[in-house]
N, C-alpha and C. Protein backbone atom coordinates (compact mmCIF):
# COMPACT_ATOMS: atom_id res chain seq x y z
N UNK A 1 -47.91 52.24 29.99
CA UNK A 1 -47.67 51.18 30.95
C UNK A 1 -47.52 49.86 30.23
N UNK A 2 -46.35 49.29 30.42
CA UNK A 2 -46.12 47.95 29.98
C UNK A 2 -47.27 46.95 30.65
N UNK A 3 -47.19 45.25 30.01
CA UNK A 3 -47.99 44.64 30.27
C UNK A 3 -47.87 43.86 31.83
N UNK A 4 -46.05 43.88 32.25
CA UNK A 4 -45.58 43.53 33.13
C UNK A 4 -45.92 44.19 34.10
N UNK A 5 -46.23 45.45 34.02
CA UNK A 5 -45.72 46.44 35.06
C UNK A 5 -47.72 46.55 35.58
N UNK A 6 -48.55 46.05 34.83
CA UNK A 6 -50.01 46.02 35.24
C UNK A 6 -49.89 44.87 36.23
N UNK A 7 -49.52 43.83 35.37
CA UNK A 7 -49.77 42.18 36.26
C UNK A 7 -49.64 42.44 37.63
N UNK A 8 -48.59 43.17 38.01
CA UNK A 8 -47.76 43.38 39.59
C UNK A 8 -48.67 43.81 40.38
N UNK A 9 -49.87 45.28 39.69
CA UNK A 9 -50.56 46.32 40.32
C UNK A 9 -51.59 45.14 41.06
N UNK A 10 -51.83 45.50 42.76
CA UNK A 10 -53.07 44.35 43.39
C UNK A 10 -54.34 45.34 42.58
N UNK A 11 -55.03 44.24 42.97
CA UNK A 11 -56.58 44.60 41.97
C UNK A 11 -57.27 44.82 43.34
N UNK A 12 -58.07 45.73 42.94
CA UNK A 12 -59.19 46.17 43.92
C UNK A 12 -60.53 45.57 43.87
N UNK A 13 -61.21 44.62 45.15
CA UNK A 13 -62.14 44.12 44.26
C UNK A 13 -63.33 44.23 45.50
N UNK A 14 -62.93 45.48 46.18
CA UNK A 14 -64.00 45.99 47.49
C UNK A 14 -63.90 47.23 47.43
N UNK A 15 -64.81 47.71 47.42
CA UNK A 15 -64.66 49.50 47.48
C UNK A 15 -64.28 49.90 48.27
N UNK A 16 -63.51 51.17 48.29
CA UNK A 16 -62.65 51.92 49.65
C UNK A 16 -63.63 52.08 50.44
N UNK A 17 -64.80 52.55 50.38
CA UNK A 17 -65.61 52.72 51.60
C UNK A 17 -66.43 52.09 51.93
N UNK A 18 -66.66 51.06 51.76
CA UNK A 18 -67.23 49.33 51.99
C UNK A 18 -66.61 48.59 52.82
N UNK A 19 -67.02 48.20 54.47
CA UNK A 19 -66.73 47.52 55.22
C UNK A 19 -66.40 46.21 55.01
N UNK A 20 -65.89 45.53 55.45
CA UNK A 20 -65.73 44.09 55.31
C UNK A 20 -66.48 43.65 57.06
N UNK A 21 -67.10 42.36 56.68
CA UNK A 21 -67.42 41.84 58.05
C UNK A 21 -67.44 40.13 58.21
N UNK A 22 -66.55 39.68 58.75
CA UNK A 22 -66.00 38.35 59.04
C UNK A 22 -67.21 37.90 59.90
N UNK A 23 -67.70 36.78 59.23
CA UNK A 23 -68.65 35.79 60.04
C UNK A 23 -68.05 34.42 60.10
N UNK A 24 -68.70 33.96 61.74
CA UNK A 24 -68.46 33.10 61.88
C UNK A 24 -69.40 31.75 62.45
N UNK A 25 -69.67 30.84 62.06
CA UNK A 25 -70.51 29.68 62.21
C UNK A 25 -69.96 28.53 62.67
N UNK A 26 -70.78 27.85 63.31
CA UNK A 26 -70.00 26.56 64.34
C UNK A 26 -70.48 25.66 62.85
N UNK A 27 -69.90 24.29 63.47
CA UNK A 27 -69.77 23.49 62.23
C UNK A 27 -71.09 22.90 62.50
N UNK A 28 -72.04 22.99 63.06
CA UNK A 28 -73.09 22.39 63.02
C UNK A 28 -74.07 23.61 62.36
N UNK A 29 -73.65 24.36 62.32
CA UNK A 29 -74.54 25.18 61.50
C UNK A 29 -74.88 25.18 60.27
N UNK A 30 -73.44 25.37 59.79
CA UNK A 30 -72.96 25.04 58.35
C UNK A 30 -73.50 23.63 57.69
N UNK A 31 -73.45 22.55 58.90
CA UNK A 31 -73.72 21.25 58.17
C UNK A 31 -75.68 21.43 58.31
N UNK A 32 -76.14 22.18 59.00
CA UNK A 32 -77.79 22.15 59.12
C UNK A 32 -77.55 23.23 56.96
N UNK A 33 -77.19 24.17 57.05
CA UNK A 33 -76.78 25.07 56.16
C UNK A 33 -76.60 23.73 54.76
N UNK A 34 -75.63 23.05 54.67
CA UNK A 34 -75.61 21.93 53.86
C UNK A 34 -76.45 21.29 53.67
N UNK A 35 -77.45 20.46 54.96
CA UNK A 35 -77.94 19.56 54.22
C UNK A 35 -79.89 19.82 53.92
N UNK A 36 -80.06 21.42 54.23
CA UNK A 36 -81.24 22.40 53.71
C UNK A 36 -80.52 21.99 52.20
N UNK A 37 -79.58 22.56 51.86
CA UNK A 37 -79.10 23.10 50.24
C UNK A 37 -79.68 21.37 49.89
N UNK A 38 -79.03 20.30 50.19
CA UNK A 38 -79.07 19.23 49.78
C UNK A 38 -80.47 18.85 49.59
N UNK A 39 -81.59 18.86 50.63
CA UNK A 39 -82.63 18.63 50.85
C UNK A 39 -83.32 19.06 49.73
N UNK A 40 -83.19 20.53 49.46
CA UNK A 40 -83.77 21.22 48.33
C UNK A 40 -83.39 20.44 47.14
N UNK A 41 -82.16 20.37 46.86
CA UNK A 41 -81.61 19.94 45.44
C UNK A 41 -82.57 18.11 45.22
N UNK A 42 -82.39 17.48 46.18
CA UNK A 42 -83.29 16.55 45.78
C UNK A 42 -84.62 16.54 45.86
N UNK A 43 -85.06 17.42 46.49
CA UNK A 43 -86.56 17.91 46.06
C UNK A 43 -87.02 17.99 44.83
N UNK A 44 -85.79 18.87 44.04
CA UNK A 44 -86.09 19.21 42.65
C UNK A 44 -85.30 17.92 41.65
N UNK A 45 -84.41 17.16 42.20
CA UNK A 45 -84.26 16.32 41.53
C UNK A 45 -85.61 15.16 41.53
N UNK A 46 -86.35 15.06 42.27
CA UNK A 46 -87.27 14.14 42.59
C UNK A 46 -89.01 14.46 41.58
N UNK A 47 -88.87 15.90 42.07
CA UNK A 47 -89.85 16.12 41.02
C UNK A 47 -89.47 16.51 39.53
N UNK A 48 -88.22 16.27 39.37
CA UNK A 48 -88.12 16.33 37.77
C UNK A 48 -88.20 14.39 37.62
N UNK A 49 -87.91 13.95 38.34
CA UNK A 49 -87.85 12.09 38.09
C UNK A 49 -89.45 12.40 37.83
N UNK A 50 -90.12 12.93 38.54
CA UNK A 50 -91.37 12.01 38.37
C UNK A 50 -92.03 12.83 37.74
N UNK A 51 -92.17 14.36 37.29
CA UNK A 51 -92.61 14.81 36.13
C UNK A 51 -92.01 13.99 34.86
N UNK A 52 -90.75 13.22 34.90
CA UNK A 52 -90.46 12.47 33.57
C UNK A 52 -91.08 11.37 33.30
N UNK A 53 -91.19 10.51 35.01
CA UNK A 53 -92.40 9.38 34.97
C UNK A 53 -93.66 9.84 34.29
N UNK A 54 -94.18 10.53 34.89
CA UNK A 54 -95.34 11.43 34.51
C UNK A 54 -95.41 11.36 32.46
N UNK A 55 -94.52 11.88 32.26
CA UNK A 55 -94.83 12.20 30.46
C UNK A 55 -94.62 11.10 30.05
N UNK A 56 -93.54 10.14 30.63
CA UNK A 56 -93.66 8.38 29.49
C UNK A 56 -94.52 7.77 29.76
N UNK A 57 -94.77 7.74 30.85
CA UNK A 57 -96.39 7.02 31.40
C UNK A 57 -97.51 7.52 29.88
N UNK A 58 -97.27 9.04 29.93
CA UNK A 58 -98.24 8.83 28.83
C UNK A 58 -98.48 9.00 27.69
N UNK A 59 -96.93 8.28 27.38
CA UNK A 59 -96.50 8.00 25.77
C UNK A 59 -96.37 6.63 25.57
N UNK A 60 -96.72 5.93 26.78
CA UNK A 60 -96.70 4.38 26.30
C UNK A 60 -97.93 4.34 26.26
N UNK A 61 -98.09 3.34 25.07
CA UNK A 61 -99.36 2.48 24.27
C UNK A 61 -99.29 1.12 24.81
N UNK A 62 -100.33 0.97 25.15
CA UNK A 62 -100.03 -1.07 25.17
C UNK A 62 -100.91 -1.22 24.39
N UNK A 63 -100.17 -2.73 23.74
CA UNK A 63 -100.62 -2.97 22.41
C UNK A 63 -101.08 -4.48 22.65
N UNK A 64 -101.84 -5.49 21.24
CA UNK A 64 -101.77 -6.44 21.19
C UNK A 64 -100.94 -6.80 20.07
N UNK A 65 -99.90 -8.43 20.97
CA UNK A 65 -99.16 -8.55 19.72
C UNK A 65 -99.46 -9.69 19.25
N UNK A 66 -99.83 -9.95 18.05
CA UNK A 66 -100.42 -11.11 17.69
C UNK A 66 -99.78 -12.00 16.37
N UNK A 67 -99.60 -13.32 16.61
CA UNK A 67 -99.36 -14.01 15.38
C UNK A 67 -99.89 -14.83 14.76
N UNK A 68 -100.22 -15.29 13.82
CA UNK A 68 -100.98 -15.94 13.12
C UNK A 68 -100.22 -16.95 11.97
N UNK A 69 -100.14 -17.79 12.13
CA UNK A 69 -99.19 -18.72 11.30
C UNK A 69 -100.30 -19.70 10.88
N UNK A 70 -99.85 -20.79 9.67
CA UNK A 70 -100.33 -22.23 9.58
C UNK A 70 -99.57 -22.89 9.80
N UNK A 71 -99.70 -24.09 11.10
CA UNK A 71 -99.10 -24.39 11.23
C UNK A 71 -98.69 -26.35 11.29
N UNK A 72 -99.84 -26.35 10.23
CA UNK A 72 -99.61 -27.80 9.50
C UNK A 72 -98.97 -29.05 10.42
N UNK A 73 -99.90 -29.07 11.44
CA UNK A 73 -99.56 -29.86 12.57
C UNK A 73 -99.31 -29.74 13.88
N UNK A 74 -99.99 -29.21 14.66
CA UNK A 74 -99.59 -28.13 16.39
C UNK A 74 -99.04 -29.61 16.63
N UNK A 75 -99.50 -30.63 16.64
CA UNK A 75 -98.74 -31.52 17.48
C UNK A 75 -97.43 -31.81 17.12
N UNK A 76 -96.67 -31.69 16.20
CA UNK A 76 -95.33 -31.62 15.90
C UNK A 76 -94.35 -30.64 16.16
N UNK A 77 -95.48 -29.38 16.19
CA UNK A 77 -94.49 -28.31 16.56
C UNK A 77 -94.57 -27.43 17.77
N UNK A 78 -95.16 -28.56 18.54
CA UNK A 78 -95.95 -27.55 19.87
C UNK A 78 -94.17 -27.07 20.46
N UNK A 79 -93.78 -28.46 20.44
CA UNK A 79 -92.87 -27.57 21.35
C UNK A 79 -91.44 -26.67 20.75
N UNK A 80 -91.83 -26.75 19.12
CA UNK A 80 -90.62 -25.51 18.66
C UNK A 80 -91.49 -23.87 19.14
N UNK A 81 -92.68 -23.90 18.88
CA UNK A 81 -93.18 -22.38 19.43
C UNK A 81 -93.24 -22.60 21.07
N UNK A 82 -93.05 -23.74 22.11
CA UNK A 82 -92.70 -23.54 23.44
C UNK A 82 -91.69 -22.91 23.55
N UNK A 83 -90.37 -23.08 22.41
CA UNK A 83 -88.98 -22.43 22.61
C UNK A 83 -88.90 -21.22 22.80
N UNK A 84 -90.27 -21.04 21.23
CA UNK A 84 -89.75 -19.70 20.66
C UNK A 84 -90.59 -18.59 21.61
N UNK A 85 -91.74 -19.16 22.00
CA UNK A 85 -92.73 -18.49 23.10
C UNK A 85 -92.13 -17.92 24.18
N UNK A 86 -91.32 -18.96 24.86
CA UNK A 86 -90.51 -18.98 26.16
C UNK A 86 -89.36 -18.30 25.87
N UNK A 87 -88.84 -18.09 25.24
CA UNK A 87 -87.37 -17.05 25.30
C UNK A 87 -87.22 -16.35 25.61
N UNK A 88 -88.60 -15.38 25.70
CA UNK A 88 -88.46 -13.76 26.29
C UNK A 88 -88.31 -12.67 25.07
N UNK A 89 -87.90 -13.28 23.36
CA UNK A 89 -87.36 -12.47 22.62
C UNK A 89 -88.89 -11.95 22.17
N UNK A 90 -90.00 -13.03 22.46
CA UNK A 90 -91.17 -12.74 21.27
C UNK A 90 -92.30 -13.18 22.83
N UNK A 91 -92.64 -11.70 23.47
CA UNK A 91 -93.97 -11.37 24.08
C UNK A 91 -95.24 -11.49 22.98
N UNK A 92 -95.17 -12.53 22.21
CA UNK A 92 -96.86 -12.69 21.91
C UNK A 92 -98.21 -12.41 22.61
N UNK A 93 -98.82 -11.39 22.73
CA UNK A 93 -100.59 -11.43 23.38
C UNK A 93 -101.30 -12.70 23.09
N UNK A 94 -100.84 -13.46 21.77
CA UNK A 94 -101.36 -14.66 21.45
C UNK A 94 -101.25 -14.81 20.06
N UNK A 95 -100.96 -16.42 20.29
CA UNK A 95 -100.73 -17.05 18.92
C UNK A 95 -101.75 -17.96 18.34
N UNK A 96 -101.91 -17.55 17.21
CA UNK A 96 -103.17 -18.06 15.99
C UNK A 96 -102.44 -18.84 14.84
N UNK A 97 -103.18 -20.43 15.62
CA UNK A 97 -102.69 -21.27 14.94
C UNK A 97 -103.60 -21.54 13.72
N UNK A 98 -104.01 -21.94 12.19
CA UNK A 98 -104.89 -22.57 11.51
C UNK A 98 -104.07 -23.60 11.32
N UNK A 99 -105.26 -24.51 10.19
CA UNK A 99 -104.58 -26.06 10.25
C UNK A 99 -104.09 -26.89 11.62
N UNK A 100 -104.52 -26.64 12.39
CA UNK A 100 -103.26 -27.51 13.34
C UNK A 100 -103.45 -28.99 13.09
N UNK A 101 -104.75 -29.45 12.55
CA UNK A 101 -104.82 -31.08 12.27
C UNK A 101 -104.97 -31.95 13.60
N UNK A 102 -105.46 -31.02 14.62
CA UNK A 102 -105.93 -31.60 15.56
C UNK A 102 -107.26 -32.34 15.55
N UNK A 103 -107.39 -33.65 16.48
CA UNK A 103 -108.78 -34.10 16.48
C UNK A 103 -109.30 -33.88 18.56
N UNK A 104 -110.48 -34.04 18.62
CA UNK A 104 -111.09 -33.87 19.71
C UNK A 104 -110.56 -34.85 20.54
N UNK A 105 -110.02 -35.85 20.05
CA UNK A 105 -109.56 -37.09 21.01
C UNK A 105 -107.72 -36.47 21.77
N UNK A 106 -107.76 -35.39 20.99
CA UNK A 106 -106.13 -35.37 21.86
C UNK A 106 -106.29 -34.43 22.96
N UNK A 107 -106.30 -34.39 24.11
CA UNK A 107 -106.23 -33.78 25.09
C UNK A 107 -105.59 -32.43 24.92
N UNK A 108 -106.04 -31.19 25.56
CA UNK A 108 -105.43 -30.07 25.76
C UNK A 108 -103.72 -29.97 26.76
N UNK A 109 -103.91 -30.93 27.20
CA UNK A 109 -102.73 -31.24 27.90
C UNK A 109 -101.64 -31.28 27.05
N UNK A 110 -102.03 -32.04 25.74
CA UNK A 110 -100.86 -32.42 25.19
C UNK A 110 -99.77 -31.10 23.90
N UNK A 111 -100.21 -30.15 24.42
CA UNK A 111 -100.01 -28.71 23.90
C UNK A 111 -100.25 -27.84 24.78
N UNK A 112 -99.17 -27.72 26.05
CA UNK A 112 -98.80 -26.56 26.86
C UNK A 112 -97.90 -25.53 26.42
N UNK A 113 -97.91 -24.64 26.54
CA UNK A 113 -97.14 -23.66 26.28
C UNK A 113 -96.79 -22.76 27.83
N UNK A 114 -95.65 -22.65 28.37
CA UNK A 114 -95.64 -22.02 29.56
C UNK A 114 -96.18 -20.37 29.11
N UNK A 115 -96.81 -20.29 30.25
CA UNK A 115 -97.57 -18.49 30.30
C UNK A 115 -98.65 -18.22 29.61
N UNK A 116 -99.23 -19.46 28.72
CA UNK A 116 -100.22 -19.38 27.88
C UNK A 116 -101.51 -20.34 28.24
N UNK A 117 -102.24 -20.07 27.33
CA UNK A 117 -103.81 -20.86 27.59
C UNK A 117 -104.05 -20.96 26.40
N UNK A 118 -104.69 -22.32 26.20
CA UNK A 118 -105.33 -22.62 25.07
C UNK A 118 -106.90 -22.56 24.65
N UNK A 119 -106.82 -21.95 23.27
CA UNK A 119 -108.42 -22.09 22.89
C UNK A 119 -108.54 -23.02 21.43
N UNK A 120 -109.43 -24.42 20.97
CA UNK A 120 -109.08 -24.60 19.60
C UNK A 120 -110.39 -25.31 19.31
N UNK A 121 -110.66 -25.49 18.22
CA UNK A 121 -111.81 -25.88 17.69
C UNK A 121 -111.54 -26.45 16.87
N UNK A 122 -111.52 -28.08 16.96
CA UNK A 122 -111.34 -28.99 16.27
C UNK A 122 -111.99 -29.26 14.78
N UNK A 123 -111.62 -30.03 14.41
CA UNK A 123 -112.65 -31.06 12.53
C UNK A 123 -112.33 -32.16 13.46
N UNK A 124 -113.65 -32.57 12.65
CA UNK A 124 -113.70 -34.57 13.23
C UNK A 124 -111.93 -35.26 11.92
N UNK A 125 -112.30 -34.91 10.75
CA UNK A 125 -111.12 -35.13 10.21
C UNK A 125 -109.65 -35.00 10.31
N UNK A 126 -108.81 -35.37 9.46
CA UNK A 126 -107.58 -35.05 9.23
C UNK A 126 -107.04 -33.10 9.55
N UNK A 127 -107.72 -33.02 8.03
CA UNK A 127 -107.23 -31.66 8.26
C UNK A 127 -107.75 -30.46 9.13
N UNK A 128 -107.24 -29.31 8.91
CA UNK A 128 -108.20 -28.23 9.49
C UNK A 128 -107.89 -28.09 10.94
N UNK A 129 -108.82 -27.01 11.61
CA UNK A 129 -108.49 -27.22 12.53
C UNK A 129 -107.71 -25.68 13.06
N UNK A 130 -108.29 -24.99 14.26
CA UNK A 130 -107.61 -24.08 14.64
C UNK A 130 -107.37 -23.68 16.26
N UNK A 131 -106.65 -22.98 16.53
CA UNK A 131 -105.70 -22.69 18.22
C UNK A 131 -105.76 -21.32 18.24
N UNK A 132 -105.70 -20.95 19.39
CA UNK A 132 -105.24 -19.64 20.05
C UNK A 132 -104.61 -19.67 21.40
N UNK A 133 -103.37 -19.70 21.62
CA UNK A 133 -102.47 -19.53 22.19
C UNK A 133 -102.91 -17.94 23.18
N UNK A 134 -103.23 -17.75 24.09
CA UNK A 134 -103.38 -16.49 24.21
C UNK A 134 -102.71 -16.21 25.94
N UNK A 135 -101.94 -15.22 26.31
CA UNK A 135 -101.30 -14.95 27.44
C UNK A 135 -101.99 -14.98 28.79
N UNK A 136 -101.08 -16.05 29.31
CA UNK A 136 -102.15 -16.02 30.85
C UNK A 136 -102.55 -15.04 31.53
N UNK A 137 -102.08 -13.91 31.66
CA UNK A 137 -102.10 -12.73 32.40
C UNK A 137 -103.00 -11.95 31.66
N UNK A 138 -103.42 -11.96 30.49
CA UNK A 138 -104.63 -11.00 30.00
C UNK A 138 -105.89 -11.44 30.77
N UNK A 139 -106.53 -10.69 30.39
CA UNK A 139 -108.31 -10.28 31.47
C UNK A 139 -108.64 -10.71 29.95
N UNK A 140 -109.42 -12.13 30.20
CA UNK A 140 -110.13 -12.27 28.85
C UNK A 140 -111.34 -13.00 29.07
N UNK A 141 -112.68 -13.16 28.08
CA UNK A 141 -113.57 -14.24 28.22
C UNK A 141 -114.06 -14.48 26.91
N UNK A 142 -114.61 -15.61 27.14
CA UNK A 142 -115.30 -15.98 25.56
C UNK A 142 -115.89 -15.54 24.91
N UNK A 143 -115.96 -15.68 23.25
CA UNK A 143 -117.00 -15.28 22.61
C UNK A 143 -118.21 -16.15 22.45
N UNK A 144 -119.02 -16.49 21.94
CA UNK A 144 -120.06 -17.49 21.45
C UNK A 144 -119.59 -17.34 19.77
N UNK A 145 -118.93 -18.73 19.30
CA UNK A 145 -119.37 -18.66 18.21
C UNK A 145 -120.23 -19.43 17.16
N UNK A 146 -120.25 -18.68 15.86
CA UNK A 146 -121.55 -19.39 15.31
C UNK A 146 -121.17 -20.64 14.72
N UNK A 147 -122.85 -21.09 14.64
CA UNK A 147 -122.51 -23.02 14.79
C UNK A 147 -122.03 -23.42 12.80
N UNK A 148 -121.67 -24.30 12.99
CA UNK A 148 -120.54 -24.60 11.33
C UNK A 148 -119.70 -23.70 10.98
N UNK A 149 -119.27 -22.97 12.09
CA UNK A 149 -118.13 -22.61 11.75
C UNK A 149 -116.92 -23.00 12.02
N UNK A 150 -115.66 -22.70 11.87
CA UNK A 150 -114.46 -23.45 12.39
C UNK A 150 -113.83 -22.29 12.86
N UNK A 151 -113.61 -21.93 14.44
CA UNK A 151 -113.30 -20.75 14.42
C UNK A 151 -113.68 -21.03 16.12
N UNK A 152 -111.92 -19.93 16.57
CA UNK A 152 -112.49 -19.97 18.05
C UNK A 152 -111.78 -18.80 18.47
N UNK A 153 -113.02 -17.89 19.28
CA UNK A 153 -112.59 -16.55 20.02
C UNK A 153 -112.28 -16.12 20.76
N UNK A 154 -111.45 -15.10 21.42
CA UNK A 154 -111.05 -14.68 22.37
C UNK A 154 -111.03 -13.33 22.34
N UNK A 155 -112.16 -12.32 23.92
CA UNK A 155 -111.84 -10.95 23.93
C UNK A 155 -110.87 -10.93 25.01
N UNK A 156 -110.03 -9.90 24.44
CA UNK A 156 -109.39 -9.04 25.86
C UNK A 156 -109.38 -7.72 26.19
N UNK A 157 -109.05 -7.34 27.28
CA UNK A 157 -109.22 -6.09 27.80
C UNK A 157 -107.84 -5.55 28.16
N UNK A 158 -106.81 -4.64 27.81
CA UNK A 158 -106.30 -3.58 28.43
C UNK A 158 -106.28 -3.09 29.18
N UNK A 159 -106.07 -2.64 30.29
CA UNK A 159 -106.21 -1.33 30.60
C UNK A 159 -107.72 -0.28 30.28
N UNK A 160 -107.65 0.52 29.50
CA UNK A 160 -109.29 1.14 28.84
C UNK A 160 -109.56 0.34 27.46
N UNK A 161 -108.68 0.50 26.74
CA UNK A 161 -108.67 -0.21 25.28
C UNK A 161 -109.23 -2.23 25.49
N UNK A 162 -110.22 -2.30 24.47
CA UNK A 162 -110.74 -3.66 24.58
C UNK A 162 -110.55 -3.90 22.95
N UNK A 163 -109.93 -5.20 22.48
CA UNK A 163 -109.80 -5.47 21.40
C UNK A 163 -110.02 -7.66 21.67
N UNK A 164 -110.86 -7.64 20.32
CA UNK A 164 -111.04 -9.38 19.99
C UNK A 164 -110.18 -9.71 19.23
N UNK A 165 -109.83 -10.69 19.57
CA UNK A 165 -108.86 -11.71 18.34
C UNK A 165 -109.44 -13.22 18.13
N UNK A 166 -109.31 -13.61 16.67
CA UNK A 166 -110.12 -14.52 16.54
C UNK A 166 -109.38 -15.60 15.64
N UNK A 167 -109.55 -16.94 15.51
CA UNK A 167 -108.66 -17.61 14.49
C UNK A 167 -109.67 -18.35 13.81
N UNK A 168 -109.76 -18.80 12.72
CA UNK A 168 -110.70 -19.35 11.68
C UNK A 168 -110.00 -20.04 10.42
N UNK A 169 -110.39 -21.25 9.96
CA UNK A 169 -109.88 -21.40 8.94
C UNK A 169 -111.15 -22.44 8.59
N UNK A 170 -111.09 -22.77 7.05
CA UNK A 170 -111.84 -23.90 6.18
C UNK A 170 -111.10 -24.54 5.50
N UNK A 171 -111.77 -25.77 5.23
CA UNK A 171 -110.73 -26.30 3.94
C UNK A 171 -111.96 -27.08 2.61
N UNK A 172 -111.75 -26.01 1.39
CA UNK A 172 -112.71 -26.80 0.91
C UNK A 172 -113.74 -26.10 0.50
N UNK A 173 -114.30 -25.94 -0.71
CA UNK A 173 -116.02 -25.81 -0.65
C UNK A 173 -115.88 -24.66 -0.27
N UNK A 174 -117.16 -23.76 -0.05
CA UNK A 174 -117.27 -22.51 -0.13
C UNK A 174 -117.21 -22.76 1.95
N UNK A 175 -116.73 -21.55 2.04
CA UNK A 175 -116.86 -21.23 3.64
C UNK A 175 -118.00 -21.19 4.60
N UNK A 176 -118.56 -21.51 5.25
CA UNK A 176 -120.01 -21.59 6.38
C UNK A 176 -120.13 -20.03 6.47
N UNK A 177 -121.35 -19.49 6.34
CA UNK A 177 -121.96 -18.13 6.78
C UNK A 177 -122.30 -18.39 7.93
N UNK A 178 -121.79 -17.11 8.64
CA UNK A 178 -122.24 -16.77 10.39
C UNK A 178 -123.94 -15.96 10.15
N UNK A 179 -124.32 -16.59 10.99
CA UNK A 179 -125.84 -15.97 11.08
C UNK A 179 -125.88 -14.66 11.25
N UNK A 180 -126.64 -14.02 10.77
CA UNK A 180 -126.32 -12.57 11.25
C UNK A 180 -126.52 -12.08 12.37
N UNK A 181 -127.73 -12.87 13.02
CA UNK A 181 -128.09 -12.80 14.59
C UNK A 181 -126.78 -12.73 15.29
N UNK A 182 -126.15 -13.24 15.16
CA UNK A 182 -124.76 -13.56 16.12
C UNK A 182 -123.85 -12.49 15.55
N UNK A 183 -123.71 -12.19 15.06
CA UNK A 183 -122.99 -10.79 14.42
C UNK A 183 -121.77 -11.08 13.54
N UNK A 184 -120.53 -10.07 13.68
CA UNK A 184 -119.56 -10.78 13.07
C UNK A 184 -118.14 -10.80 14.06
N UNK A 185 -117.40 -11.98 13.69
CA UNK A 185 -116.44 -12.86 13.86
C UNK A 185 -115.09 -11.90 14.80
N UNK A 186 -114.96 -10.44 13.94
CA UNK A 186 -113.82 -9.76 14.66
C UNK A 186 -114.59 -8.23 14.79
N UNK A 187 -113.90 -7.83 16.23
CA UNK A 187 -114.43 -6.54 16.36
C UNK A 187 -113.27 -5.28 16.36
């Protein structure tokens, strides 16, 4: 048998002794029939969304992001880190200033940062001098710290995870010892 002479032959694709039986459905059936199938399919599309919610939920970490610069004058540069704070590019948890060369006579006012709060612990002098910039929206409270030191703390809380951040600097001479009563400086 040529290849032509098959193509022509009809194909059998019901057995000779196999009934055929024509059904018929109103269109409201069919559409109840449709939108079961549909119903289902987003069922399972819905619980695969949120079994996927489910696993990144708990592959994200939240973290603290922290910077720590000298920054040899906060009052000169308060408002280049307002820029750089405020852009959106750099979510800081909080920024750790040393040196800022602040004295007690300048108001906290005069170093806003939008979304932030300030913590700093002045020198009666020129130099020295430190900040913590830390995010309004963290759950935080003070530390106590120890006396001659230059140094100012901040805990926060996460979620479960609790972590301190702390800024400190000296200038000079050997550094002030924290009492041991009071413990130590970072946890």
């Amino acid at each position: 048998m040529s290849n032509a002479k098959r193509s022509r032959e009809p194909k059998q694709s019901i057995l000779p002794n196999h009934k055929s039986v024509k059904v018929t459905i109103s269109s409201s059936e069919l559409s109840e029939i449709m939108d079961a199938r549909l119903k289902a399919f987003e069922d399972l599309i819905l619980r695969r969304i949120k079994d996927t919610e489910a696993r990144l939920l708990g592959e994200i970490k939240v973290t603290l992001a922290a910077l720590t610069c000298e920054v040899e004058s906060l009052r000169q540069r308060v408002t280049d880190l307002s820029d750089k704070l405020g852009s959106g590019e750099n979510q800081f948890s909080s920024l750790r200033g040393e040196k800022t060369w602040l004295c007690p006579a300048l108001p906290d006012s005069l170093f806003i940062l939008a979304g932030y709060c300030l913590l700093r612990a002045d020198r009666q002098g020129r130099a020295g001098g430190v900040a913590i910039f830390y995010r309004a929206g963290l759950k935080t409270n003070g530390r106590e710290r120890p006396p001659n030191v230059e140094t100012t703390k901040r805990h926060a809380e996460i979620d479960t995870e609790s972590r301190s951040f702390a800024a400190g600097s000296h200038e000079g001479g050997l550094p002030p010892t924290p009492t041991p009563a009071r413990g130590s400086l970072l946890r």
